[in-house]
PDB file of N, CA and C in Angstrom:
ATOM      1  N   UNK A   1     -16.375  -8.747  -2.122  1.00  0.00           N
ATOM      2  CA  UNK A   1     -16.579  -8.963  -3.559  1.00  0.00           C
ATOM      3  C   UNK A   1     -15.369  -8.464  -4.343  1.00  0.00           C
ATOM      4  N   UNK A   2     -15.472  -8.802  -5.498  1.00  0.00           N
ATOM      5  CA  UNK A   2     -14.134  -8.609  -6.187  1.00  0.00           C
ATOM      6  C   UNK A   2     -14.374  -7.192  -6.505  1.00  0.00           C
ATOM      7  N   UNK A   3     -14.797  -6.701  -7.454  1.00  0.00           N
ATOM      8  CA  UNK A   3     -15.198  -5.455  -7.599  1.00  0.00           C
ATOM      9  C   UNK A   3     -14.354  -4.124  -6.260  1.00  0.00           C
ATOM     10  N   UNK A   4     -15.614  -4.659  -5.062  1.00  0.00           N
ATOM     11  CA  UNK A   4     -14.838  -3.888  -3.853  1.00  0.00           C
ATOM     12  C   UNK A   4     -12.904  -4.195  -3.398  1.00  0.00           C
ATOM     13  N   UNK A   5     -12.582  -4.878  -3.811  1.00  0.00           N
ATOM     14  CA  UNK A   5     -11.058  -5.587  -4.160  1.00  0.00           C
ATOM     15  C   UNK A   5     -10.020  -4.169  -5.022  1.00  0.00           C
ATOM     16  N   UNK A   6     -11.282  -4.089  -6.077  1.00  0.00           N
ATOM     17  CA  UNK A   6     -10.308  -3.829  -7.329  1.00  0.00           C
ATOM     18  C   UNK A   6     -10.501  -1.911  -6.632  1.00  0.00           C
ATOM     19  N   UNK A   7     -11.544  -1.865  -5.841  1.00  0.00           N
ATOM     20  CA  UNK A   7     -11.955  -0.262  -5.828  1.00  0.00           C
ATOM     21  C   UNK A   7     -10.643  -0.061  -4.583  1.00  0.00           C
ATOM     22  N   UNK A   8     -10.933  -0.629  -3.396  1.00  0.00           N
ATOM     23  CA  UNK A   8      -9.655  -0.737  -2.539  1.00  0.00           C
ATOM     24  C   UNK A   8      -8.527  -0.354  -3.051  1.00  0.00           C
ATOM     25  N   UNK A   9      -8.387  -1.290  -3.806  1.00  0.00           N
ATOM     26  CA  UNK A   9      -6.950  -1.358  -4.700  1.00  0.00           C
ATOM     27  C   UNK A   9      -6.597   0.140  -5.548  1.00  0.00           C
ATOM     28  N   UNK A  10      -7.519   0.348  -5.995  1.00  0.00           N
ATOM     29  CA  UNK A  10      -7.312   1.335  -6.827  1.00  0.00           C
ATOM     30  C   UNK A  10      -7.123   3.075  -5.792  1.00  0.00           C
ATOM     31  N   UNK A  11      -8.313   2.615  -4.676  1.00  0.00           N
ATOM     32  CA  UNK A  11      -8.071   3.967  -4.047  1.00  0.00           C
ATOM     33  C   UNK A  11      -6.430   3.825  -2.669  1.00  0.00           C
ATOM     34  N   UNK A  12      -6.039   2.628  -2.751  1.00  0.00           N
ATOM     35  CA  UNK A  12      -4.703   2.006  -2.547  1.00  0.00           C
ATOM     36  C   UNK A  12      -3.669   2.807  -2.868  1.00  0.00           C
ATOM     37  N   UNK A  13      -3.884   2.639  -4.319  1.00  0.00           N
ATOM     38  CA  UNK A  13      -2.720   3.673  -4.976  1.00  0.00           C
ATOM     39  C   UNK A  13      -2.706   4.444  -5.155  1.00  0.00           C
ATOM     40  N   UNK A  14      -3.881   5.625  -5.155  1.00  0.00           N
ATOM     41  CA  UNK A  14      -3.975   6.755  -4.766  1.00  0.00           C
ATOM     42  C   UNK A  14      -2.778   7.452  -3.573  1.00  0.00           C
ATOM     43  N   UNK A  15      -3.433   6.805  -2.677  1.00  0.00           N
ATOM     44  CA  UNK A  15      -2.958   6.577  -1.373  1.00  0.00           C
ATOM     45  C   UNK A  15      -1.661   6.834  -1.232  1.00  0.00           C
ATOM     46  N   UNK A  16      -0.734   6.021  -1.865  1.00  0.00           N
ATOM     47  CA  UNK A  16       0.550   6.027  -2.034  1.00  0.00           C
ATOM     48  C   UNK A  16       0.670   6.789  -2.569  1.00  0.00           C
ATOM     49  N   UNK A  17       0.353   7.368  -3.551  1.00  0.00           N
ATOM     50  CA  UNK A  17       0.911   8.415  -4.770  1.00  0.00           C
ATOM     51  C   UNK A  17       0.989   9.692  -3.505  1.00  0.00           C
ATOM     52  N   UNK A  18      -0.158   9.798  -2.786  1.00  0.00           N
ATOM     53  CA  UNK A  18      -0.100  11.306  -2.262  1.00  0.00           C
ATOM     54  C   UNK A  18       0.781  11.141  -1.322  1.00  0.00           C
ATOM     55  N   UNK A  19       1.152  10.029  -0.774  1.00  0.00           N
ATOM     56  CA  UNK A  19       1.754   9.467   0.645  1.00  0.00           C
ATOM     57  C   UNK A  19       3.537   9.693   0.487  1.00  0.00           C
ATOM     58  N   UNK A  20       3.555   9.212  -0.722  1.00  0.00           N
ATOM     59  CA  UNK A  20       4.886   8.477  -0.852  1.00  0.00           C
ATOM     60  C   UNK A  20       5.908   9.387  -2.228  1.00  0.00           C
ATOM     61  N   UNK A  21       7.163   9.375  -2.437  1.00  0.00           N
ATOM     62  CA  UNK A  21       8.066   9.221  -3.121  1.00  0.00           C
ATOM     63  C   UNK A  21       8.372   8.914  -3.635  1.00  0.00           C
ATOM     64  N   UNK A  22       9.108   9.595  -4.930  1.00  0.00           N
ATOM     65  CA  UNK A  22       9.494   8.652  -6.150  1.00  0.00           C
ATOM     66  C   UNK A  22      10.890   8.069  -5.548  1.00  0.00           C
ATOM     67  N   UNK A  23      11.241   6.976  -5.525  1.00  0.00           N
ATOM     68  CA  UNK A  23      12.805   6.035  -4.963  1.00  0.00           C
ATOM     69  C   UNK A  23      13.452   6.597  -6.668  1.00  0.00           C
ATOM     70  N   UNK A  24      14.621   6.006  -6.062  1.00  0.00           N
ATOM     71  CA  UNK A  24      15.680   6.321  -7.627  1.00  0.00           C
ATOM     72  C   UNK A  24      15.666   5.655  -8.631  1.00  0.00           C
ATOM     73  N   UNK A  25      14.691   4.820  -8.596  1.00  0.00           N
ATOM     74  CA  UNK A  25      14.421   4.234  -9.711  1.00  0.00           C
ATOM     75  C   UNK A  25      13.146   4.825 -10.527  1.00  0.00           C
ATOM     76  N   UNK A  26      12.482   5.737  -9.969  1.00  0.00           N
ATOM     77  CA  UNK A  26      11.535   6.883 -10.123  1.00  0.00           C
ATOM     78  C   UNK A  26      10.222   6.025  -9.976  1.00  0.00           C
ATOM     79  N   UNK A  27      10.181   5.224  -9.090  1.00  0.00           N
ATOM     80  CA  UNK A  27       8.996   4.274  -8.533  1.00  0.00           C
ATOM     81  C   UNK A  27       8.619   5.111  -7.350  1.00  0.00           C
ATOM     82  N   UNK A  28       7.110   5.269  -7.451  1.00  0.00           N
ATOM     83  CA  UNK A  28       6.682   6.112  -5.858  1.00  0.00           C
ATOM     84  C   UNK A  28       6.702   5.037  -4.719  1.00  0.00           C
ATOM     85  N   UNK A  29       7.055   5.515  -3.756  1.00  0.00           N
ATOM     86  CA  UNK A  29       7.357   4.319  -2.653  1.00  0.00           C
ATOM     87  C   UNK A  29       7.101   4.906  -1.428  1.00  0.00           C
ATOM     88  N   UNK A  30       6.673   4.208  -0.228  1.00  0.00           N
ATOM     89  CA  UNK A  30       5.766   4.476   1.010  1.00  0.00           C
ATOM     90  C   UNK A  30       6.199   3.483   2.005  1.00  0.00           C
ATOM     91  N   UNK A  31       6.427   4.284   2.712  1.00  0.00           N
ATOM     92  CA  UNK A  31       6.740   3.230   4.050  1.00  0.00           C
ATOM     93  C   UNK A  31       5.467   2.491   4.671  1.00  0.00           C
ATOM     94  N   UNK A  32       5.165   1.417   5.004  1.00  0.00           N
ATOM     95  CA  UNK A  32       3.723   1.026   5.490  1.00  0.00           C
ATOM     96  C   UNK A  32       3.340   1.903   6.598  1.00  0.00           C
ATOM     97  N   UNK A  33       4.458   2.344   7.781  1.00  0.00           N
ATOM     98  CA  UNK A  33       3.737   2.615   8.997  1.00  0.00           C
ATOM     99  C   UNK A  33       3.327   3.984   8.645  1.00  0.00           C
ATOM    100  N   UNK A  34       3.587   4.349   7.404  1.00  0.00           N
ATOM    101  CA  UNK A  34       3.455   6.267   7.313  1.00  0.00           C
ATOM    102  C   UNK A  34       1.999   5.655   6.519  1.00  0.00           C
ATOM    103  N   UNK A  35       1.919   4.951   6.221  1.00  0.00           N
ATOM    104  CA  UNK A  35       0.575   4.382   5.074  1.00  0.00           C
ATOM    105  C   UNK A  35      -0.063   4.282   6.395  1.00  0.00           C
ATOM    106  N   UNK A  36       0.041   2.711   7.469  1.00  0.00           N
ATOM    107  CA  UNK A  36      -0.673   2.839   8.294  1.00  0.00           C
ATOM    108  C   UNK A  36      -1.391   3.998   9.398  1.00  0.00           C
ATOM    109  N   UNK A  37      -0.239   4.875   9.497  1.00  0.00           N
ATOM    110  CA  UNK A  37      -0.828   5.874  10.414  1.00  0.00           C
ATOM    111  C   UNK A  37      -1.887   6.975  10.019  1.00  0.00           C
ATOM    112  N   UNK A  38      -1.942   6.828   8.568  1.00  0.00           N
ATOM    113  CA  UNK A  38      -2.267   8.117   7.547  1.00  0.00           C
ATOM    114  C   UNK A  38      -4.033   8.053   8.240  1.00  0.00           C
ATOM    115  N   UNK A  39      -4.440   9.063   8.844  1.00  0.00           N
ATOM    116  CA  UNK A  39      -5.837   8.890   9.247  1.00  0.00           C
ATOM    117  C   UNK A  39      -6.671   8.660   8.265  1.00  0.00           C
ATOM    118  N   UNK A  40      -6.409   8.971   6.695  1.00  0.00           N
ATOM    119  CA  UNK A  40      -7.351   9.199   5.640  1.00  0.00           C
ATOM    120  C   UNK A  40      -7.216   7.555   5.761  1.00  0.00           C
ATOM    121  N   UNK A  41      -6.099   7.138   5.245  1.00  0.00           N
ATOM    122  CA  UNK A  41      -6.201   5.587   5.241  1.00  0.00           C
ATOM    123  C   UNK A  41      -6.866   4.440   6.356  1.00  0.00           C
ATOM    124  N   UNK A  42      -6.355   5.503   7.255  1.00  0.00           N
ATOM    125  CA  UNK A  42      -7.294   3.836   8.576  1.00  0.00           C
ATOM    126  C   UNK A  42      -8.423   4.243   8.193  1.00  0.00           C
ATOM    127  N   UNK A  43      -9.329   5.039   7.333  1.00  0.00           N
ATOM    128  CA  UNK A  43     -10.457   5.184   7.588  1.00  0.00           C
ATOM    129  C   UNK A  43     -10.929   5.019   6.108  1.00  0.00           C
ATOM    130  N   UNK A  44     -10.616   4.475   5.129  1.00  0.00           N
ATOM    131  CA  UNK A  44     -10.621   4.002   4.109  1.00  0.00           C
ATOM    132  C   UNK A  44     -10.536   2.601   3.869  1.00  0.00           C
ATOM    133  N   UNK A  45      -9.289   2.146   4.788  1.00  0.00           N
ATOM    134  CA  UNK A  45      -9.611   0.814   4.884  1.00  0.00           C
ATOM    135  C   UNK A  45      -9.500  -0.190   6.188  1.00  0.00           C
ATOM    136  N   UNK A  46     -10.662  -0.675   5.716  1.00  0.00           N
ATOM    137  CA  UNK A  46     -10.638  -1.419   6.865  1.00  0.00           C
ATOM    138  C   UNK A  46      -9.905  -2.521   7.113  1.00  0.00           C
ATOM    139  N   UNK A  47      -9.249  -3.441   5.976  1.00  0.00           N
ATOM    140  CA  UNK A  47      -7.890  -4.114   6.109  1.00  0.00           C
ATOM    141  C   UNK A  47      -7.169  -3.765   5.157  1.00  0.00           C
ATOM    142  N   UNK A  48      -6.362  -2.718   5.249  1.00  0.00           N
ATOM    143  CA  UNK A  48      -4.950  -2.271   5.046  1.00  0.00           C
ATOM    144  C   UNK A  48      -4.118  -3.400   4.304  1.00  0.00           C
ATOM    145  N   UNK A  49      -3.984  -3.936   5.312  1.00  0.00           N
ATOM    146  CA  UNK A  49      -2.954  -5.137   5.169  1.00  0.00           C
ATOM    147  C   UNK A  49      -3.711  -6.293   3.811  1.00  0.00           C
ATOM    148  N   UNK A  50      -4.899  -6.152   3.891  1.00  0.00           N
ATOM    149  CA  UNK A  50      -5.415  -7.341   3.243  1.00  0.00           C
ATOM    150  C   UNK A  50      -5.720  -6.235   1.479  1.00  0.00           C
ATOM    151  N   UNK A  51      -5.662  -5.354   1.711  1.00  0.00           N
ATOM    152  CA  UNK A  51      -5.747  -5.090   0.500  1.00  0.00           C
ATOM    153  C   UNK A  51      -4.711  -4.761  -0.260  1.00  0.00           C
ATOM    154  N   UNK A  52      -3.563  -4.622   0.731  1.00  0.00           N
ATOM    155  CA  UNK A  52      -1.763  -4.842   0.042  1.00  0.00           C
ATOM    156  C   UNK A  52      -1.277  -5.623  -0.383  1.00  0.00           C
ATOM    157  N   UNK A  53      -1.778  -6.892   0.574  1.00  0.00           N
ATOM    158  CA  UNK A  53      -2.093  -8.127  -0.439  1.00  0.00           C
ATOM    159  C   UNK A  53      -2.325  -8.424  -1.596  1.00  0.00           C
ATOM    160  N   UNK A  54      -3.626  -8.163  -1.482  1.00  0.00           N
ATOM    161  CA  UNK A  54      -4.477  -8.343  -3.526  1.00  0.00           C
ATOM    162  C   UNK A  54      -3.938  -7.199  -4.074  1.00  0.00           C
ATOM    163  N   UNK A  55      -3.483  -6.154  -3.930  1.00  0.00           N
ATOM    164  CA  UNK A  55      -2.920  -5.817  -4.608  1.00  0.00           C
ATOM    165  C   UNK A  55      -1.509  -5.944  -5.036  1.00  0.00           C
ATOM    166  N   UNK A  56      -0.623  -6.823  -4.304  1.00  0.00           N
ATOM    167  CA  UNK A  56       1.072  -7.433  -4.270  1.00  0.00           C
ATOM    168  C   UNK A  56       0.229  -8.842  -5.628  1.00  0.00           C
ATOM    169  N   UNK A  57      -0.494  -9.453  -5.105  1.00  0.00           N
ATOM    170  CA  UNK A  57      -0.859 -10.896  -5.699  1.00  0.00           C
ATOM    171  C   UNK A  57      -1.192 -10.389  -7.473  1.00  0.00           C
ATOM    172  N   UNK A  58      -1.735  -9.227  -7.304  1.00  0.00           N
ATOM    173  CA  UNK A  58      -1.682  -8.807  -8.693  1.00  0.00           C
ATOM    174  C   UNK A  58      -0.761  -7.612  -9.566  1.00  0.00           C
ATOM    175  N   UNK A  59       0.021  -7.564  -8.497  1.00  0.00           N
ATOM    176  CA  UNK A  59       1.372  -6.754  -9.161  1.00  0.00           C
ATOM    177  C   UNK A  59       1.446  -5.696  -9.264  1.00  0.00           C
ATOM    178  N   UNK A  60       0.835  -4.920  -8.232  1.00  0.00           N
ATOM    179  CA  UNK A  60       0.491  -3.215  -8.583  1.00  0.00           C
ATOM    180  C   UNK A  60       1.148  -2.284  -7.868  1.00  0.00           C
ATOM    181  N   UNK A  61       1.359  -3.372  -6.376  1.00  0.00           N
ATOM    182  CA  UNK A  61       2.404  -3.250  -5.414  1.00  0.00           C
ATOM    183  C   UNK A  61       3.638  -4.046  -5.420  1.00  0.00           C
ATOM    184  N   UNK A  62       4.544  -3.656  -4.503  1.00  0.00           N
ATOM    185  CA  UNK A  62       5.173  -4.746  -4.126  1.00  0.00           C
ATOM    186  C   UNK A  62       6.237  -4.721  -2.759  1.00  0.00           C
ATOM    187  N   UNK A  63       6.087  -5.485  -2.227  1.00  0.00           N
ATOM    188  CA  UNK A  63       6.991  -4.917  -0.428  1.00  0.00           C
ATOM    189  C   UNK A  63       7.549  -6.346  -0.386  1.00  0.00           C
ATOM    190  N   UNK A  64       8.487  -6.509   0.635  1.00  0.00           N
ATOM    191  CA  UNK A  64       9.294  -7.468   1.058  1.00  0.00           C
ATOM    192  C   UNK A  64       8.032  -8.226   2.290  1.00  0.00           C
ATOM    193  N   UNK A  65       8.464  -9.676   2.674  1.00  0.00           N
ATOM    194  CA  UNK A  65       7.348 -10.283   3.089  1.00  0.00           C
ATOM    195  C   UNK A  65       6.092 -10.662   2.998  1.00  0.00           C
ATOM    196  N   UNK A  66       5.745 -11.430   3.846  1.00  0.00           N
ATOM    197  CA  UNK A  66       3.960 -11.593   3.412  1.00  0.00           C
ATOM    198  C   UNK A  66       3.144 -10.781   4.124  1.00  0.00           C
ATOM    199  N   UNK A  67       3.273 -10.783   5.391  1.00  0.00           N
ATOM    200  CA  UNK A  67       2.131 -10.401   6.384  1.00  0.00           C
ATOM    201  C   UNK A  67       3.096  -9.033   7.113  1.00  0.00           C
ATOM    202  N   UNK A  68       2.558  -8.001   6.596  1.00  0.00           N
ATOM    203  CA  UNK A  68       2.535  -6.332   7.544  1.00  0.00           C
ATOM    204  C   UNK A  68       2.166  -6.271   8.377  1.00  0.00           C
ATOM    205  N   UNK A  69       2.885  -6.316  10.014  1.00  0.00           N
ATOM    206  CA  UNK A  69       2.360  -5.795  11.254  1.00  0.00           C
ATOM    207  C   UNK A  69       2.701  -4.508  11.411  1.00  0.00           C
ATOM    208  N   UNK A  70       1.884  -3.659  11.919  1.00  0.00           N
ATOM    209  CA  UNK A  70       2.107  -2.217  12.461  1.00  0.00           C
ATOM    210  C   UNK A  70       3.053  -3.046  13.455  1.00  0.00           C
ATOM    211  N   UNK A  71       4.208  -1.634  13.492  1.00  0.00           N
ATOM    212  CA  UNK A  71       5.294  -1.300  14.389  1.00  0.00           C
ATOM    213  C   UNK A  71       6.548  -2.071  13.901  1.00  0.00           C
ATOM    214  N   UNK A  72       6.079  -3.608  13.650  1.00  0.00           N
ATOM    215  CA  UNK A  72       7.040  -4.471  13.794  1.00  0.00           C
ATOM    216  C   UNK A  72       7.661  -4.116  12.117  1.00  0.00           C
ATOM    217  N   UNK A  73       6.571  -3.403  10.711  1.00  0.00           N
ATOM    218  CA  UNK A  73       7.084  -3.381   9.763  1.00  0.00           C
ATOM    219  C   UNK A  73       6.756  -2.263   9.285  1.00  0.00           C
ATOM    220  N   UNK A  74       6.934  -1.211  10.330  1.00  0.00           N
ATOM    221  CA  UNK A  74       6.994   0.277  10.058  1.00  0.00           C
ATOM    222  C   UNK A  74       7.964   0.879   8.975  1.00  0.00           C
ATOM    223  N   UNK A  75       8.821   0.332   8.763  1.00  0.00           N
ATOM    224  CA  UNK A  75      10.023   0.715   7.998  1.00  0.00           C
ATOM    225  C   UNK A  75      10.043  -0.007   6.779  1.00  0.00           C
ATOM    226  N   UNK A  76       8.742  -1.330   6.217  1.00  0.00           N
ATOM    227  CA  UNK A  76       8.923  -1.427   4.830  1.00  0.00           C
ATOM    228  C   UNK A  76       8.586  -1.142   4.080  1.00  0.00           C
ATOM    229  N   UNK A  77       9.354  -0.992   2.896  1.00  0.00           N
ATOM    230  CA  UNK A  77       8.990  -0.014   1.836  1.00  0.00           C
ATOM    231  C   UNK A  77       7.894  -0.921   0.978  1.00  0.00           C
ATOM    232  N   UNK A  78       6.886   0.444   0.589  1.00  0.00           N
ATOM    233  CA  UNK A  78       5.654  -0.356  -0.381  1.00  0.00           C
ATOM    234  C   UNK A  78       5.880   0.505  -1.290  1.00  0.00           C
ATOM    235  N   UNK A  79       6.261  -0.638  -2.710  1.00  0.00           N
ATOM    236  CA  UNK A  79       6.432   0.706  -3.707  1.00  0.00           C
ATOM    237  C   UNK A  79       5.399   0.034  -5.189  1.00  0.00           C
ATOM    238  N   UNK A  80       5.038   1.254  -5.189  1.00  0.00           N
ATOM    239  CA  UNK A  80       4.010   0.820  -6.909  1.00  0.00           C
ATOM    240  C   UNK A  80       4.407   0.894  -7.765  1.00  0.00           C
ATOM    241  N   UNK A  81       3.902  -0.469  -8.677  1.00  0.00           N
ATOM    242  CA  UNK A  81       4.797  -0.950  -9.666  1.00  0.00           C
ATOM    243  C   UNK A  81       3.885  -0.156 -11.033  1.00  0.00           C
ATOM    244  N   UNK A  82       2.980   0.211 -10.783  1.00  0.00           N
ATOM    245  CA  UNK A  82       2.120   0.307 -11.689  1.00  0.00           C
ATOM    246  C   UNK A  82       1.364   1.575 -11.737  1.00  0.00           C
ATOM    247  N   UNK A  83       1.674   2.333 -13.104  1.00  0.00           N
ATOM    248  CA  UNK A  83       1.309   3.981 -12.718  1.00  0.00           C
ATOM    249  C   UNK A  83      -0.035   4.239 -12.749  1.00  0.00           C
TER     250      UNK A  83
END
């Protein structure tokens, strides 16, 4: 449901905030595989990936590519656009 979308999303960026770094542009930013590995997170969500999504599609995030595989996109940066 959308609702559960927007709650994802929101506890998403949480997520990052505690996870991640402000970059030099003073944007907090997170590597996915440090997102993926985060135990609080695998256990928060159950698609990761799909809620980086709706949240990229509505601008809150934003990372290079479409589709996040663990390992293969351990090293891209997810940074929030939106405080």
């Amino acid at each position: 449901t959308t609702m559960n979308v927007e709650h994802e999303i929101s506890l998403l960026v949480e997520e990052i905030r505690r996870l991640g770094t402000k970059n030099a542009d003073g944007q907090v930013s997170v590597k996915f595989g440090v997102l993926f590995a985060d135990e609080k997170c695998a256990n928060l969500f159950e698609a990761l990936v799909g809620t980086l999504k709706a949240a990229k599609r509505r601008k809150i995030v934003t990372y290079q590519g479409e589709l996040l595989l663990q390992g293969v996109h351990d090293n891209v940066d997810i940074i929030l656009l939106q405080d």
